[in-house]
C-alpha atoms as a PDB file:
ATOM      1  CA  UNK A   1       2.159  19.580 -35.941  1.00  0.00           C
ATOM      2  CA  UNK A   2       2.096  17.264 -32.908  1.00  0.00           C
ATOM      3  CA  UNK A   3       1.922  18.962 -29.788  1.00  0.00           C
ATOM      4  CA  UNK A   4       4.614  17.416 -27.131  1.00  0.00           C
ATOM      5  CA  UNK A   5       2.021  15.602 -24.986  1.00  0.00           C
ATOM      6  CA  UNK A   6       1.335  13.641 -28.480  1.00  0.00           C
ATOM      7  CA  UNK A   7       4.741  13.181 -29.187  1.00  0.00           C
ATOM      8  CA  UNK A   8       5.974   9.594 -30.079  1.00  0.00           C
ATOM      9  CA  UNK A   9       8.315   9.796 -27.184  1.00  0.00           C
ATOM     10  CA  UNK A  10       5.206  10.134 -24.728  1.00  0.00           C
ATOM     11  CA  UNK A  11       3.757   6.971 -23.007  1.00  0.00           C
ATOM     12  CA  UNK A  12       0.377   6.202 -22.847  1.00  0.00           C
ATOM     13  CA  UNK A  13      -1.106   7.638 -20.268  1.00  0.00           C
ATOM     14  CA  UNK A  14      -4.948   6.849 -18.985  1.00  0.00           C
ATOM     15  CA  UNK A  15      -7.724   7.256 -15.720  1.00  0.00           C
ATOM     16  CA  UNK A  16      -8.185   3.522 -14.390  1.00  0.00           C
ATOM     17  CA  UNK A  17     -11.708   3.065 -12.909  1.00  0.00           C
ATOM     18  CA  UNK A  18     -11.791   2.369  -8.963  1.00  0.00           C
ATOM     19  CA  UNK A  19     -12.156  -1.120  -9.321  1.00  0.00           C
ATOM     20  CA  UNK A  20      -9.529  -1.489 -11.560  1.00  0.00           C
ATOM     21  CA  UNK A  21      -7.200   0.536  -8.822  1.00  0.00           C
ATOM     22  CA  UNK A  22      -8.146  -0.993  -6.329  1.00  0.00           C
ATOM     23  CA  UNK A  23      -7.331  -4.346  -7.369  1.00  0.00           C
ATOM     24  CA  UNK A  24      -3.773  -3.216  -8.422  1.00  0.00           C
ATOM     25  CA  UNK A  25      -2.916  -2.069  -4.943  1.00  0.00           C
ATOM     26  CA  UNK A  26      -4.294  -5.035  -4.030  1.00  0.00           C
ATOM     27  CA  UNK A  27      -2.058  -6.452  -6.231  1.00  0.00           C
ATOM     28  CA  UNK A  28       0.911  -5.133  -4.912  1.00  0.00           C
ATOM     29  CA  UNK A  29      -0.156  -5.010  -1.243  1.00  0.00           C
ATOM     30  CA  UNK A  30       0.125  -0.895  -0.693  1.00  0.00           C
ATOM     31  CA  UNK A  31      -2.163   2.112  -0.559  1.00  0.00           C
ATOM     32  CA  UNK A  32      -3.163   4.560  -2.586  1.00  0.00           C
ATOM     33  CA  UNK A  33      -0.111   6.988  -0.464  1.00  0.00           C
ATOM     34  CA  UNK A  34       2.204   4.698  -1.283  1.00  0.00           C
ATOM     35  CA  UNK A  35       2.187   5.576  -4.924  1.00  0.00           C
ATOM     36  CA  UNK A  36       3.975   8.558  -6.710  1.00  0.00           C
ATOM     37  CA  UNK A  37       2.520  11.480  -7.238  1.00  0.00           C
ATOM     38  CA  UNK A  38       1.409  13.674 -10.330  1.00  0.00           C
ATOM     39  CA  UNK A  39      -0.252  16.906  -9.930  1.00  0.00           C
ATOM     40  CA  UNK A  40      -4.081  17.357 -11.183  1.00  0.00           C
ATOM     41  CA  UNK A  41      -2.484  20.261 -13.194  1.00  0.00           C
ATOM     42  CA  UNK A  42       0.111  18.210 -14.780  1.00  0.00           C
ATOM     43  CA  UNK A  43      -0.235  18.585 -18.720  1.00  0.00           C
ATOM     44  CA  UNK A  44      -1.234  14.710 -18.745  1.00  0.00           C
ATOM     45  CA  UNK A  45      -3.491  14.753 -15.844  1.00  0.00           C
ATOM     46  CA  UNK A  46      -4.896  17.640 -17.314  1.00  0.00           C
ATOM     47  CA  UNK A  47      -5.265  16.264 -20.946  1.00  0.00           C
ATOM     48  CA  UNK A  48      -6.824  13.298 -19.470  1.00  0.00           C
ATOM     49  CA  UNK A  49      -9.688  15.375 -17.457  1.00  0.00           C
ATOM     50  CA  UNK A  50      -8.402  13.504 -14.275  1.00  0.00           C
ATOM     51  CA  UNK A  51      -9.317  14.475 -10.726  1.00  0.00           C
ATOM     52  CA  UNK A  52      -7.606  14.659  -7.317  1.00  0.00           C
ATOM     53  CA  UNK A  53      -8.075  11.261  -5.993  1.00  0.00           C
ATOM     54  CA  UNK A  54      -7.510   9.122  -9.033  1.00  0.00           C
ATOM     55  CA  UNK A  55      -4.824   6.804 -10.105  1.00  0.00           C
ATOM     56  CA  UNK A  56      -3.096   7.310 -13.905  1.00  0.00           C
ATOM     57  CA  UNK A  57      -1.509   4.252 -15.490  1.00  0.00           C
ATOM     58  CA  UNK A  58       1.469   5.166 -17.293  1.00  0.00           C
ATOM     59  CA  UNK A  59       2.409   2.313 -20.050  1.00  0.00           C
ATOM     60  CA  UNK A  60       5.914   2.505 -21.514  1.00  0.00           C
ATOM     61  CA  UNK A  61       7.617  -0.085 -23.919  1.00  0.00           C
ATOM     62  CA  UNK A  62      11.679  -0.531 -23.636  1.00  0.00           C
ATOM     63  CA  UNK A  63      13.372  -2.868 -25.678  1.00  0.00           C
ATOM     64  CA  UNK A  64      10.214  -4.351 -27.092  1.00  0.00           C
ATOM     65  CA  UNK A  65       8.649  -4.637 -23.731  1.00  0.00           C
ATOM     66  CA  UNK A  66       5.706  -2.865 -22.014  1.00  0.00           C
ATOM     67  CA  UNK A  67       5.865  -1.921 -18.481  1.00  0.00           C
ATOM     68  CA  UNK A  68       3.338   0.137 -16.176  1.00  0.00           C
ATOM     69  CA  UNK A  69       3.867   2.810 -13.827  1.00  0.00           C
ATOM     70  CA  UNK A  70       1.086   4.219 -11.516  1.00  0.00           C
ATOM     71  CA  UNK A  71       0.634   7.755 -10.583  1.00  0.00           C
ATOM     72  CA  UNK A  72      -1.794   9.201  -7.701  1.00  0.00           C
ATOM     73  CA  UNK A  73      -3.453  12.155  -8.769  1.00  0.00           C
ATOM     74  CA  UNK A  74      -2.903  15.159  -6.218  1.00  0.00           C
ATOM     75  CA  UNK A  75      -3.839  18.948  -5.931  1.00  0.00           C
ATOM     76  CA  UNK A  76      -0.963  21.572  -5.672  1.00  0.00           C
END
């Protein structure tokens, strides 16, 4: 049985590297602060080993078309 964070109904989730973060707010001309927030004890975050400080790139398809969302790792 599929647990819920492996659900088909769950986007990908995944750590981007530094670089790869930094050139996305780069990108999109804002900060690190400026992005939403997921807690380092989120069931994701957790899954995915990630650490206060680093950004989690959500990827969901609708309608046959894949977006991404970016999350900035915080503690409680």
């Amino acid at each position: 049985m599929l647990s819920k964070r492996e659900h088909e109904l769950v986007p990908t989730h995944k750590v981007i590297s530094h670089s790869d973060a930094n050139s996305m707010l780069a990108s999109f001309g804002i900060s690190v602060y400026n992005l939403p927030k997921i807690l380092v004890d989120d069931p994701q975050a957790k899954k995915l080993g990630a650490k206060a400080g680093d950004i989690i790139e959500i990827e969901r398809e609708d309608f046959g078309k894949s977006y991404k969302y970016y999350r900035h790792v915080v503690e409680r």
